[in-house]
N, C-alpha and C. Protein backbone atom coordinates (compact mmCIF):
# COMPACT_ATOMS: atom_id res chain seq x y z
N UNK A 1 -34.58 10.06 -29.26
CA UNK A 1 -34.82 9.43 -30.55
C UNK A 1 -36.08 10.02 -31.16
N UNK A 2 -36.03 10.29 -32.40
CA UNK A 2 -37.42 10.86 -32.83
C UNK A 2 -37.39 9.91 -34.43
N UNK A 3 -39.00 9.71 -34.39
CA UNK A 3 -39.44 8.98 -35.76
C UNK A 3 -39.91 10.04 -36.95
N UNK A 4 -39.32 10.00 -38.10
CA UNK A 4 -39.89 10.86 -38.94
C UNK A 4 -40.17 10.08 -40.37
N UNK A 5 -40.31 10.57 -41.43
CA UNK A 5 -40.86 10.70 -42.43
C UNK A 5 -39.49 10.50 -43.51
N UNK A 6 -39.06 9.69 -43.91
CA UNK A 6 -37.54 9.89 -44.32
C UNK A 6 -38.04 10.83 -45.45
N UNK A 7 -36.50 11.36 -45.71
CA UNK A 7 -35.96 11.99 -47.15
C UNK A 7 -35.01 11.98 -48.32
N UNK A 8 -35.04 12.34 -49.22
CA UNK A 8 -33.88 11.30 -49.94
C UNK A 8 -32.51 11.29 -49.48
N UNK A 9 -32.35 12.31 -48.58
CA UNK A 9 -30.86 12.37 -48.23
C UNK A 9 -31.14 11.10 -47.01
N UNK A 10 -31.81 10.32 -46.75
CA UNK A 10 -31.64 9.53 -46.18
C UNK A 10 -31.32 7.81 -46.72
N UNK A 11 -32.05 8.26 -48.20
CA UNK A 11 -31.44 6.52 -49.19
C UNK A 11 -30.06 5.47 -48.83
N UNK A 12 -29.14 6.12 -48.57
CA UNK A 12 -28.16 5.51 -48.34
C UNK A 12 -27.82 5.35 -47.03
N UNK A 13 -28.35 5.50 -46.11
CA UNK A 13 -28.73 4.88 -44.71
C UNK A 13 -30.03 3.60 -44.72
N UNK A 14 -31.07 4.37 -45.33
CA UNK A 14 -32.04 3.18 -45.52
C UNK A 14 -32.02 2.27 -46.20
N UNK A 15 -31.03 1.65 -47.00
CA UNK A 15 -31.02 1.00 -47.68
C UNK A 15 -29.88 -0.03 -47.05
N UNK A 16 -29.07 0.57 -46.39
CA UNK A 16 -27.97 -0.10 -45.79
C UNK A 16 -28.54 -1.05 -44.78
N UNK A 17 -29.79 -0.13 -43.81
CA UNK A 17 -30.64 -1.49 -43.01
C UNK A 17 -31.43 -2.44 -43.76
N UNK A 18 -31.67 -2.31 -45.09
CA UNK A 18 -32.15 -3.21 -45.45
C UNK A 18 -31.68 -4.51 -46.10
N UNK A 19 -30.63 -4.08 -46.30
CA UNK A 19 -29.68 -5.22 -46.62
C UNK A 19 -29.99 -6.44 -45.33
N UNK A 20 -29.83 -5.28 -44.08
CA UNK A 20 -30.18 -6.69 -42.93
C UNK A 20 -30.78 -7.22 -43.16
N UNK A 21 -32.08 -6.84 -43.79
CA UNK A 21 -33.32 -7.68 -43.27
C UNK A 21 -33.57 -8.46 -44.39
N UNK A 22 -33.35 -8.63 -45.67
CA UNK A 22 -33.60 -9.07 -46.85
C UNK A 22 -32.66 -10.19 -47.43
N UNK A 23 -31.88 -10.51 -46.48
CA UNK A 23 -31.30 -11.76 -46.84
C UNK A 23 -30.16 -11.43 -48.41
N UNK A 24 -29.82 -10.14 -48.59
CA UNK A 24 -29.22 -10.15 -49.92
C UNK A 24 -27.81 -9.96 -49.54
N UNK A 25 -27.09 -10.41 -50.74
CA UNK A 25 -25.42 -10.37 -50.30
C UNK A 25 -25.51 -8.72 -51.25
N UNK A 26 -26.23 -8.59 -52.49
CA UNK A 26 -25.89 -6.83 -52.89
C UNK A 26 -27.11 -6.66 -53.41
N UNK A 27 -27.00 -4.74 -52.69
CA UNK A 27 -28.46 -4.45 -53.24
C UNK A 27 -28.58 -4.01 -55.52
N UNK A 28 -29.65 -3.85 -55.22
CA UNK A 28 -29.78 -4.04 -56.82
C UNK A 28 -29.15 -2.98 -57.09
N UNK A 29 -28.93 -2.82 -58.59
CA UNK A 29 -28.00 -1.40 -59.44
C UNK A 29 -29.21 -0.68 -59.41
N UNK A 30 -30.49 -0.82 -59.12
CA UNK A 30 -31.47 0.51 -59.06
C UNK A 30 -32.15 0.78 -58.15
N UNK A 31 -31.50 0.18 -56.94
CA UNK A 31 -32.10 0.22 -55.43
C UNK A 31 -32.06 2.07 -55.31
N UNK A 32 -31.23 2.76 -55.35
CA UNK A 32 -31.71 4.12 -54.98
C UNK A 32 -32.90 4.73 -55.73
N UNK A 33 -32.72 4.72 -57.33
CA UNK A 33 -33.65 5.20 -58.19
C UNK A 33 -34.96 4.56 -57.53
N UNK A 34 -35.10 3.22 -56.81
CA UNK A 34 -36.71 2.59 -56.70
C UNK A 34 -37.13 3.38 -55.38
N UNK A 35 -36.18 3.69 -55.01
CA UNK A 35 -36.64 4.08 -53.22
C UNK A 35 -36.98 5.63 -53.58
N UNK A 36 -36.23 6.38 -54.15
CA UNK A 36 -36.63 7.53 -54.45
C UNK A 36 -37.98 7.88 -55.00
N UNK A 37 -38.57 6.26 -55.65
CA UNK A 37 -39.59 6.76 -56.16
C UNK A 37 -40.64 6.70 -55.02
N UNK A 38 -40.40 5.68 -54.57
CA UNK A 38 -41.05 5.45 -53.17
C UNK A 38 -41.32 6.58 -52.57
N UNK A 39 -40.48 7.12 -52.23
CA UNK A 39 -40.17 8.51 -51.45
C UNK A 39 -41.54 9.55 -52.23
N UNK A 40 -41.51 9.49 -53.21
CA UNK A 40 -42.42 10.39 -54.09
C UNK A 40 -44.08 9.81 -54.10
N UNK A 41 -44.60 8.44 -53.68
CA UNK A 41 -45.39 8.07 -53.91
C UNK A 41 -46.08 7.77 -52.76
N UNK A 42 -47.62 8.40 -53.02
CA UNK A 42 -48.38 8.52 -52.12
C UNK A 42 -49.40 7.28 -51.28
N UNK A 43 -49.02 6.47 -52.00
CA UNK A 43 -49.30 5.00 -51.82
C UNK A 43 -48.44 4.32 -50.62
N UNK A 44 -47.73 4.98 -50.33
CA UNK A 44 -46.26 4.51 -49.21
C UNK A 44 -45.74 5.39 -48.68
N UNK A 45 -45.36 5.16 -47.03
CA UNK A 45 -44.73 6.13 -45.97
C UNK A 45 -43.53 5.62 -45.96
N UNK A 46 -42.31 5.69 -46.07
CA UNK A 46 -41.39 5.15 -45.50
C UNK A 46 -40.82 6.44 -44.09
N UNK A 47 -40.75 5.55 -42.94
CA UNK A 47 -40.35 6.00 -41.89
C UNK A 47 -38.38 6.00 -41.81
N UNK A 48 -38.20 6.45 -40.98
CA UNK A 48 -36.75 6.21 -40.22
C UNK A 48 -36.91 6.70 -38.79
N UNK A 49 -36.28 5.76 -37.81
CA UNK A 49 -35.67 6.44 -36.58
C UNK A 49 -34.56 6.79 -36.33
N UNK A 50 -34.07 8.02 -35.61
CA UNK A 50 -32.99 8.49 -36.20
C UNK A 50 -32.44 8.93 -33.93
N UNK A 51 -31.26 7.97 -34.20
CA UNK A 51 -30.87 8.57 -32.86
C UNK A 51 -29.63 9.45 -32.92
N UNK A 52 -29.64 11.00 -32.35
CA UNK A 52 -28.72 11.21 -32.72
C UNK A 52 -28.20 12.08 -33.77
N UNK A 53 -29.27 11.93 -34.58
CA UNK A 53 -29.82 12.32 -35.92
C UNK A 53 -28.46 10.97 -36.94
N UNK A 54 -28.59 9.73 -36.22
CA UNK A 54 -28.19 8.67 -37.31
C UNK A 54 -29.42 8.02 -37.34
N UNK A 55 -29.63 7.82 -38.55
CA UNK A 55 -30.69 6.37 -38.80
C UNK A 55 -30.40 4.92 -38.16
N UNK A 56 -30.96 5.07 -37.28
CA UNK A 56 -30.61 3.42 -36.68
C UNK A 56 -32.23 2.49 -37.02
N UNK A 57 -33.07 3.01 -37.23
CA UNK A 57 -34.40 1.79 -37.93
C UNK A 57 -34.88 2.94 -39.45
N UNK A 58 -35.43 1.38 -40.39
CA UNK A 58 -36.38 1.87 -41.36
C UNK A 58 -37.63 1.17 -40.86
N UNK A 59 -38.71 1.90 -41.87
CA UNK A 59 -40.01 0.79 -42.15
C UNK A 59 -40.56 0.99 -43.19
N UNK A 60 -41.24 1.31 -44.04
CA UNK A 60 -42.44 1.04 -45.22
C UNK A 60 -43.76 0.85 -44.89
N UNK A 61 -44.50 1.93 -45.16
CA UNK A 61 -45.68 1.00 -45.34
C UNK A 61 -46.16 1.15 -46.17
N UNK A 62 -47.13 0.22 -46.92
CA UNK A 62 -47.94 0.18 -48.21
C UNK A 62 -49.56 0.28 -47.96
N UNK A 63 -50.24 1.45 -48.95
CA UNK A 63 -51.54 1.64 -48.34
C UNK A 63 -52.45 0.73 -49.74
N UNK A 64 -53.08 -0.56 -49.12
CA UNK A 64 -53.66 -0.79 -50.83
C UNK A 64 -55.11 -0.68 -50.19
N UNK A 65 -55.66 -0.11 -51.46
CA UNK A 65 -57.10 -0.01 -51.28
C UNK A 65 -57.72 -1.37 -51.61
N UNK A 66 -59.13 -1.46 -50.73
CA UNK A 66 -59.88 -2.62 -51.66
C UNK A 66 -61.35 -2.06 -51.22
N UNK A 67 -61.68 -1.92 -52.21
CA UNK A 67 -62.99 -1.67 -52.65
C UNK A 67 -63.98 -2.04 -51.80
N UNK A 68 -64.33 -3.59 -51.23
CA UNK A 68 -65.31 -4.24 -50.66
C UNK A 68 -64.81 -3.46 -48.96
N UNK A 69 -63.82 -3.34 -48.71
CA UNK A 69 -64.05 -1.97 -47.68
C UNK A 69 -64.34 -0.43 -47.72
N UNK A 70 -64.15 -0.41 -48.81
CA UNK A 70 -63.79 1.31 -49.08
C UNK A 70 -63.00 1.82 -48.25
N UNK A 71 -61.91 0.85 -48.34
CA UNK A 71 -60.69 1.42 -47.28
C UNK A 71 -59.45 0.99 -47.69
N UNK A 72 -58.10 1.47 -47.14
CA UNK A 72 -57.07 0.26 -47.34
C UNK A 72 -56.83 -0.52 -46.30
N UNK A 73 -55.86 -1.12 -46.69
CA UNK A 73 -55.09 -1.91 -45.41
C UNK A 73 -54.05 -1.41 -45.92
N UNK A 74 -52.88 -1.61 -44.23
CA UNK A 74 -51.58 -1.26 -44.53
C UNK A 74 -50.60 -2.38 -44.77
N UNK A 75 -49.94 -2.63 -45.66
CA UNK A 75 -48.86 -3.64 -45.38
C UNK A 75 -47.48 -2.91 -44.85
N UNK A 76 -47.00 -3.07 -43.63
CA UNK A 76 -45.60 -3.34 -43.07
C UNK A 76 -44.97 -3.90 -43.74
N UNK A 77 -43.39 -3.50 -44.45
CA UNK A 77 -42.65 -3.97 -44.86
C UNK A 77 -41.06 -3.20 -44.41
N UNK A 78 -40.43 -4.53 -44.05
CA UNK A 78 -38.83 -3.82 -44.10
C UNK A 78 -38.62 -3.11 -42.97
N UNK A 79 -39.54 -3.47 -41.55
CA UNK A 79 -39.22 -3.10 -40.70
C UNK A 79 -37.70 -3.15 -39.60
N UNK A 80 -37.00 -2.88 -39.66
CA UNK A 80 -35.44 -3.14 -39.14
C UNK A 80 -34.61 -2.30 -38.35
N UNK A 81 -34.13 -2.83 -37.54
CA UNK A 81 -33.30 -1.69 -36.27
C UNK A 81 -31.30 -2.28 -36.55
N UNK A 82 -31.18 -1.31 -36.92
CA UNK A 82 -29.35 -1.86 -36.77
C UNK A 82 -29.17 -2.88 -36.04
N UNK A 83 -28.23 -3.98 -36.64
CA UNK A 83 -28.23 -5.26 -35.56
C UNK A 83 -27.36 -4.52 -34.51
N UNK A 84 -26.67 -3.97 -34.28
CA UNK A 84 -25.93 -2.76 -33.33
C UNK A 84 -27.05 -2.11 -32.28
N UNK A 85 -27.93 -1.87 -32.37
CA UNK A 85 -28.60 -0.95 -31.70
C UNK A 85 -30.10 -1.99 -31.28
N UNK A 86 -30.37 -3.00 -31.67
CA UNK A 86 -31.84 -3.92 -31.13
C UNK A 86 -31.90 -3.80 -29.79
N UNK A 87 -33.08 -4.41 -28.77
CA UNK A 87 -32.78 -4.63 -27.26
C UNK A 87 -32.70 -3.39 -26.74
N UNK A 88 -33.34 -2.03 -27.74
CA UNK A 88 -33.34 -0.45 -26.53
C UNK A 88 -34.95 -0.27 -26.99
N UNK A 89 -35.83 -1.04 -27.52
CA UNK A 89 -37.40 -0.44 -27.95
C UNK A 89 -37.13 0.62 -28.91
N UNK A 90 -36.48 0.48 -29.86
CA UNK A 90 -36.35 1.37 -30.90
C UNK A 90 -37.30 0.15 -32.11
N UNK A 91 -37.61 -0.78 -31.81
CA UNK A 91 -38.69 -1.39 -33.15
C UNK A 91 -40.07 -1.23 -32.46
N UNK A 92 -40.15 -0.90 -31.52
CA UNK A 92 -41.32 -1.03 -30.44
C UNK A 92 -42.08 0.39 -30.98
N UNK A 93 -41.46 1.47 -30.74
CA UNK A 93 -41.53 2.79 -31.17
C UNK A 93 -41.57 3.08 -32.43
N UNK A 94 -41.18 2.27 -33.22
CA UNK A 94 -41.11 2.71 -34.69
C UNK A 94 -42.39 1.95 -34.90
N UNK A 95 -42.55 0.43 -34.81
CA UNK A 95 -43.76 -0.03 -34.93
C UNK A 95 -45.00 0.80 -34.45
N UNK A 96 -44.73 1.57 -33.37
CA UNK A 96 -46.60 1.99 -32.44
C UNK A 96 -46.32 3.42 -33.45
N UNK A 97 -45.19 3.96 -34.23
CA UNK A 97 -45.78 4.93 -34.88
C UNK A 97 -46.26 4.28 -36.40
N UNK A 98 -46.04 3.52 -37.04
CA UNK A 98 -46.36 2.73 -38.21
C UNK A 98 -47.93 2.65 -37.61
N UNK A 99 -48.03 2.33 -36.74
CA UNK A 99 -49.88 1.90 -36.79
C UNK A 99 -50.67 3.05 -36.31
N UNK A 100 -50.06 4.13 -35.99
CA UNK A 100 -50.31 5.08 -35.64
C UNK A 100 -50.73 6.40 -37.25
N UNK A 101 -49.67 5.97 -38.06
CA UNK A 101 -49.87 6.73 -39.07
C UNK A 101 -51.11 6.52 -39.92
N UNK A 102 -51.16 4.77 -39.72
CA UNK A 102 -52.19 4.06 -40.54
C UNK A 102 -53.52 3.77 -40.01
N UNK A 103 -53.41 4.27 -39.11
CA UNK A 103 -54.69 4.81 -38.60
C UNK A 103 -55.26 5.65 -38.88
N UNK A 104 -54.44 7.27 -38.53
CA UNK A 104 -54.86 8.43 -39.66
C UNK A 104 -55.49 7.94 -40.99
N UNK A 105 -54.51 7.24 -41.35
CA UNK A 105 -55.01 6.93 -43.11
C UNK A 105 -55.80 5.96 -43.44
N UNK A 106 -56.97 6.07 -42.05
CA UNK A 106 -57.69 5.41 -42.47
C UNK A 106 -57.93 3.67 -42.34
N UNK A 107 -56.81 2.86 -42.09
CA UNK A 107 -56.32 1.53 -42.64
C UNK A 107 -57.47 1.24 -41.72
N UNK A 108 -58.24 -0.49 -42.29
CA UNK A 108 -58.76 -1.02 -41.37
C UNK A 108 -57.94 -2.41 -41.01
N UNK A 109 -56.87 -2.91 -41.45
CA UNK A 109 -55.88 -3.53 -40.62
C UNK A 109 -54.92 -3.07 -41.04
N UNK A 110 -53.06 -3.64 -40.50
CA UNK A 110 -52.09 -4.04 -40.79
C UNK A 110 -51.48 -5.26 -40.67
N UNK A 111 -50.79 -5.69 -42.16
CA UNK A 111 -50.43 -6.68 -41.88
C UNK A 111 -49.45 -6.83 -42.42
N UNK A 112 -47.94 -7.84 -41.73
CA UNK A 112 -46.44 -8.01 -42.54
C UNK A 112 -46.51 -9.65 -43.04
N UNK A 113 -45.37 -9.91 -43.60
CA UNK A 113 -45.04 -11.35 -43.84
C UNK A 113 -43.75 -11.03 -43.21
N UNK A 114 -43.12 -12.66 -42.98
CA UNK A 114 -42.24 -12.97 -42.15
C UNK A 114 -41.82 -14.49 -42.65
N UNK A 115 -40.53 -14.80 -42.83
CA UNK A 115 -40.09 -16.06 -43.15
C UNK A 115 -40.44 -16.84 -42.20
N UNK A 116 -40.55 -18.25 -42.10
CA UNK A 116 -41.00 -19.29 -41.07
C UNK A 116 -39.70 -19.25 -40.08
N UNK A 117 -38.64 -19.01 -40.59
CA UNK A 117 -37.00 -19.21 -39.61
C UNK A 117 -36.66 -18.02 -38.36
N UNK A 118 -37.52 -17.46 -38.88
CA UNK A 118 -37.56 -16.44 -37.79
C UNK A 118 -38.48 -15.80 -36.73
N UNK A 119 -38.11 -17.02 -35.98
CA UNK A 119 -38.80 -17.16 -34.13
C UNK A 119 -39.25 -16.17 -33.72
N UNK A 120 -37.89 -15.37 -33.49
CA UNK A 120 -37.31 -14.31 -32.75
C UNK A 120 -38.33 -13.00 -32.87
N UNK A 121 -38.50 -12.71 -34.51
CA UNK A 121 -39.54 -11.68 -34.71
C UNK A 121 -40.57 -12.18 -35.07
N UNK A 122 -41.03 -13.41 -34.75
CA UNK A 122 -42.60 -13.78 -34.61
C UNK A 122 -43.14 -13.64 -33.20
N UNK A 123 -42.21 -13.33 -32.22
CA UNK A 123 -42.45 -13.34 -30.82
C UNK A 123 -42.68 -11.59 -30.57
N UNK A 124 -41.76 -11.18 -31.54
CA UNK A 124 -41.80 -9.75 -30.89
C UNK A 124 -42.79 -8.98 -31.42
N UNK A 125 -43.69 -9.53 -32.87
CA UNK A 125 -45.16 -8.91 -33.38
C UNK A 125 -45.86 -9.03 -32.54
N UNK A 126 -45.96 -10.75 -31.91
CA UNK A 126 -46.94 -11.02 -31.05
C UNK A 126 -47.20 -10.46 -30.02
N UNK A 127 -46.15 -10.07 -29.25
CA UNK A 127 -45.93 -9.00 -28.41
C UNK A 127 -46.83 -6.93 -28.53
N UNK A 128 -46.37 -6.73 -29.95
CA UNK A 128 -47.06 -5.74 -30.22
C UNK A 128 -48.55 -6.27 -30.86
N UNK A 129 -49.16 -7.30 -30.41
CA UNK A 129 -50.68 -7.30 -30.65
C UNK A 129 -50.98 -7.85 -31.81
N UNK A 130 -50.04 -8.51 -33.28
CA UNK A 130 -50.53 -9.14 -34.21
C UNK A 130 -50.61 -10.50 -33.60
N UNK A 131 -51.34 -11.67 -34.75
CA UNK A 131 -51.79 -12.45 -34.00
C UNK A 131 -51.69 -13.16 -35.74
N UNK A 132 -51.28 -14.61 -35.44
CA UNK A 132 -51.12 -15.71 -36.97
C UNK A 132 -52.50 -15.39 -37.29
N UNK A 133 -52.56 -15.72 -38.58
CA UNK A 133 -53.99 -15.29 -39.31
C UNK A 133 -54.19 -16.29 -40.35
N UNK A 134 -52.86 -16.97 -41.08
CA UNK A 134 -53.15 -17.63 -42.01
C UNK A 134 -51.89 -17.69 -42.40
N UNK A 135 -51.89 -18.11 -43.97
CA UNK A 135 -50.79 -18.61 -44.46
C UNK A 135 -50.50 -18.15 -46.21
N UNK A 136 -48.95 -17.57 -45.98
CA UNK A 136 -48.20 -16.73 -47.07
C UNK A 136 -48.03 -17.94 -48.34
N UNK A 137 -48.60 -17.91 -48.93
CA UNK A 137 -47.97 -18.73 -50.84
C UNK A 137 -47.27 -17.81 -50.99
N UNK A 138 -46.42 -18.35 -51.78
CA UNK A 138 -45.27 -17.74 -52.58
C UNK A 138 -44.72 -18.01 -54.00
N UNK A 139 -44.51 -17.51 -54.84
CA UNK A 139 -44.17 -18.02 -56.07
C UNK A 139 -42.34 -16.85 -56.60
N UNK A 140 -41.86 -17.20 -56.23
CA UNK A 140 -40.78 -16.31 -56.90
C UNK A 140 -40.71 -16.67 -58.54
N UNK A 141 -41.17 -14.97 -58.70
CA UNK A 141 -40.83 -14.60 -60.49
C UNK A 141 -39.55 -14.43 -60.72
């Protein structure tokens, strides 16, 4: 299995895991055009693991700067392993390279959000070393 750097010929694999993780019955009419831009913007890594050379995980990360560090932090987003393929350390590996990249770049933390309903991957961050910190508001626009 090797972790890389996706490319656009990978959109329509990455997007298909994200459907898992996002709770949507269809992705938007401009889900490729947004990811592509993604793809182009230096503000964000999106990863894939690819076994096989199939994409079986995505991830995202977001680099935001803040000033009172003179650094960023990374936000994790959209981390996901085929529900087919979980239970081999393919999120384990994709995760230690996500903090691995954001290290290079500097980050002085990382951090994801996570719905309250889901146990399962609050156990398995904790596992890779995050730790509760506080608490997500939300306002859907």
């Amino acid at each position: 299995m090797e972790i890389v750097k996706a490319e656009e010929a990978d959109i329509k694999d990455i997007l298909a895991l994200q459907a898992q993780i996002y709770r949507i019955d269809n992705l938007a009419s401009n889900s490729e055009e947004s990811l592509k831009k993604q793809l182009a913007d230096d503000c964000c890594d999106i990863l894939v693991a690819k076994n096989e050379n199939k994409i079986v995980g995505t991830a995202t990360i977001y680099y935001i700067q803040v000033a009172a560090h003179g650094k960023p932090y990374a936000l994790l987003e959209g981390l996901v392993v085929n529900k087919n393929q979980r239970e081999h350390g393919i999120g384990t590996k994709l995760f230690t390279r996500c903090v691995e990249i954001a290290q290079k770049k500097g980050c002085y933390k990382m951090i994801f959000t996570s719905g309250n309903d889901r146990k399962e991957i609050h156990t398995f961050y904790e596992k890779l070393g995050f730790k509760k910190w506080g608490l997500e508001f939300r306002k859907d626009l």
